[in-house]
Every structure is written in structure tokens, then in C-alpha cells.
Protein backbone atom coordinates (compact mmCIF):
# COMPACT_ATOMS: atom_id res chain seq x y z
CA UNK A 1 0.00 0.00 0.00
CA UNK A 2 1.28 3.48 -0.89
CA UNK A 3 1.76 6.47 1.25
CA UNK A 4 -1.25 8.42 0.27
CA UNK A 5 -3.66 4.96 1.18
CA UNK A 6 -1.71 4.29 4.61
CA UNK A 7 -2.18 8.37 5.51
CA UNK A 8 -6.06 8.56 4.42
CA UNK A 9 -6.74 4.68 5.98
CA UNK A 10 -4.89 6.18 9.23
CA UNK A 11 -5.55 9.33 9.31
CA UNK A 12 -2.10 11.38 9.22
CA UNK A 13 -0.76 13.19 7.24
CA UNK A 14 2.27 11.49 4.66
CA UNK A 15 4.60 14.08 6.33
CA UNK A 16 4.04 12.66 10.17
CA UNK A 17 4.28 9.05 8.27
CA UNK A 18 7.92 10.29 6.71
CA UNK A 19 8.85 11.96 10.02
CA UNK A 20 8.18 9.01 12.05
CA UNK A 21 10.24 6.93 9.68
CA UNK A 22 13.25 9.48 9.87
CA UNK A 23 13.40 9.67 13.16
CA UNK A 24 12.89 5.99 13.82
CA UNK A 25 10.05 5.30 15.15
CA UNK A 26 9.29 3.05 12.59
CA UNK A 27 12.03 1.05 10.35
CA UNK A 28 12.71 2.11 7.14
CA UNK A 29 9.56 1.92 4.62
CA UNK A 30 10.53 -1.10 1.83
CA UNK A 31 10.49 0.48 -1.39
CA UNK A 32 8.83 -0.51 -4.80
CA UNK A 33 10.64 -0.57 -7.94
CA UNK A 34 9.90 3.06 -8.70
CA UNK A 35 11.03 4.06 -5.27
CA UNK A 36 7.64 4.43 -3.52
CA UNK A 37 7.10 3.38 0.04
CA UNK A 38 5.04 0.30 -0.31
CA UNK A 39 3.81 -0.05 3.20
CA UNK A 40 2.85 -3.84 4.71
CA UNK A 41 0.17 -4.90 7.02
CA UNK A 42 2.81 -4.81 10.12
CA UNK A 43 3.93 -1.39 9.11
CA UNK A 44 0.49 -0.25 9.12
CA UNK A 45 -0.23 -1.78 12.85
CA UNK A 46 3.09 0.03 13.64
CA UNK A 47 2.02 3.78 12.72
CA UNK A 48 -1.51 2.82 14.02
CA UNK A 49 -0.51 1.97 17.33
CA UNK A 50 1.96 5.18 17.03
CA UNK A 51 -1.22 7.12 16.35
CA UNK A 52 -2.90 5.96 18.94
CA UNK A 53 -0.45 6.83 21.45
CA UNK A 54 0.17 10.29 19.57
CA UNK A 55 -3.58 10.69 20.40
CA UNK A 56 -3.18 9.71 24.21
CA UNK A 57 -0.77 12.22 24.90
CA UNK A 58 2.46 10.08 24.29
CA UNK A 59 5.97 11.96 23.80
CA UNK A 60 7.72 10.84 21.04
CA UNK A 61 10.49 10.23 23.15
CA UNK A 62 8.58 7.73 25.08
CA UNK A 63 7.25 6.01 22.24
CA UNK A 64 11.28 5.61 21.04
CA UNK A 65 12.22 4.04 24.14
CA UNK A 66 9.15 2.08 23.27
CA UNK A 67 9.19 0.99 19.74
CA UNK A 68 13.08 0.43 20.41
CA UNK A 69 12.60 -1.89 23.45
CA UNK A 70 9.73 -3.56 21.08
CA UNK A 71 12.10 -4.24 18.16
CA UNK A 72 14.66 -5.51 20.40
CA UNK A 73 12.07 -8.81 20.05
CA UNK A 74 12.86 -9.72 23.75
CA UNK A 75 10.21 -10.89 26.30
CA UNK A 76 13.01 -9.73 28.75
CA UNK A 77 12.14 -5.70 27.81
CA UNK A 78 8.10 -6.16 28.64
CA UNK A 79 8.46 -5.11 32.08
CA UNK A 80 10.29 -1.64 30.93
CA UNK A 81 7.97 -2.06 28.16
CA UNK A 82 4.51 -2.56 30.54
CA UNK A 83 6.16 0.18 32.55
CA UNK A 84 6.33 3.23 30.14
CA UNK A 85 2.56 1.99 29.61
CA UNK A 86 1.36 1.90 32.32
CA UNK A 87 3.09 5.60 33.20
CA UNK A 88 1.65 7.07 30.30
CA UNK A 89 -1.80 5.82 31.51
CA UNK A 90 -1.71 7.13 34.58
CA UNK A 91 -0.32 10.85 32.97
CA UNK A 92 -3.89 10.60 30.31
CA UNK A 93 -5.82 9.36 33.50
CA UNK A 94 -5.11 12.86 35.29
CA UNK A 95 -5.45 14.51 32.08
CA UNK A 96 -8.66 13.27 31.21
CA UNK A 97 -9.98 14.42 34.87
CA UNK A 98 -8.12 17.53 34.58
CA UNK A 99 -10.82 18.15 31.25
CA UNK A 100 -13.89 16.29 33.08
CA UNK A 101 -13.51 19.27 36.04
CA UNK A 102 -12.89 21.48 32.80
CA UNK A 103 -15.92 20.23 31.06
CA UNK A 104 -18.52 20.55 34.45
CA UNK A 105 -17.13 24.37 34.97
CA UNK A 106 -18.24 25.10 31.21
CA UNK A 107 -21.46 23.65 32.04
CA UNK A 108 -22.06 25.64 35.00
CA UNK A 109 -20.92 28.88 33.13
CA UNK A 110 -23.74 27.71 30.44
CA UNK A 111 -26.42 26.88 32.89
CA UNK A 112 -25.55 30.61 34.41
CA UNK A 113 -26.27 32.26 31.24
CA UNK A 114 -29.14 29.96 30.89
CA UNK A 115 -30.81 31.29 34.36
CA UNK A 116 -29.88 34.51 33.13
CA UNK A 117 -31.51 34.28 29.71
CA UNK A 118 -34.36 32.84 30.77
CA UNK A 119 -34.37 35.77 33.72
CA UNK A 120 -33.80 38.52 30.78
CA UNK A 121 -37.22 37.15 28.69
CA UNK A 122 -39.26 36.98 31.64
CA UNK A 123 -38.42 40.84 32.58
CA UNK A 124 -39.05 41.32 28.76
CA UNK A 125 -42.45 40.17 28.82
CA UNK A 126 -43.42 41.51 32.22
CA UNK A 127 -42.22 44.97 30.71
CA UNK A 128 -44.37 44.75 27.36
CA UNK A 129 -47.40 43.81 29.71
């Protein structure tokens, strides 16, 4: 699959998919007979999972030490693996109730100018009365 398939099928843009190959993140795209990235199924579940930890908040340095403990292809790294896991879980856990306190003071500022509202169009039609 080609660059422009992988990016719309994913999501990201071909320049994140060429950054994340240059920087190593993931091993260098094989490469048709023209020169074009042709992209296989594992390095597709390779930027996907890198997407999805983009998406939770993971630095790219963490997802080198990562991917690089994870090509090492030894069961002796998932602990360090499981570790920068379960570390980056606990970081989106307090950021996603950092935005849940965030998302119930924007409510309360809406129901505010709610009551108010509501309070303006009542004096309205008391006044026209």
C-alpha cells in the first residue's frame, strides 16, 4: 500500500508518516521498484498503534524508548515495556480528569447564562405587559 492509502486509511498526514520513519520510530519503509514506500500490514499496525499513542498524549520520546525496546524482540524488555505503559496511563488518567472538572465548569458557566436568559425574557415580557 502506498503512502497516500496508509495516511487517508490512518488518518495522518504522509509528512508525520515520513517523520516518524526518519526519526525511527518506525524502520525504514521497503520500497517498490519506482522508489515508492510500499507499506505492509505490520507497518500499518506500527504507525496505528503510534497514532494511537500520539492521540493519548504520548511523547515521542517515550514512544522511542518504546518501539526500540519492542524491536529488540525480547520478552526480557516487557516489564520496561509494561512500565512506560502503564506511566503514560496514569499521565492521560489525570489529564482526562483535569478536562472532566474542565468540562462541568463550562457547564455551569452555560447553565448561568441559561438562568440569566431565561431571567432577561421573563423581565421582557413583564415589561411589554
Amino acid at each position: 500500500m502506498n503512502i497516500k492509502k496508509v495516511s487517508e486509511q490512518l488518518e495522518i498526514t504522509p509528512d508525520t508518516i515520513r517523520y516518524y520513519e526518519r526519526i525511527g520510530l518506525v524502520p525504514p519503509i521497503n520500497r517498490n521498484k519506482n522508489g515508492v514506500r510500499d507499506f505492509t500490514d505490520l507497518d500499518i499496525q506500527r504507525l496505528n498503534f503510534i497514532n494511537c499513542m500520539r492521540h493519548a498524549g504520548l511523547s515521542i520520546e517515550s514512544l522511542h524508548e518504546y518501539m526500540h525496546l519492542y524491536s529488540l524482540n525480547d520478552d526480557r524488555t516487557i516489564p520496561a515495556r509494561k512500565k512506560i505503559l502503564e506511566e503514560e496511563a496514569e499521565k492521560l488518567d489525570k489529564r482526562i480528569a483535569s478536562l472532566q472538572e474542565t468540562r462541568a465548569y463550562l457547564q455551569h458557566k452555560i447553565n448561568v447564562y441559561d438562568s440569566q436568559l431565561t431571567q432577561a425574557t421573563n423581565d421582557l415580557k413583564l415589561s411589554e405587559e
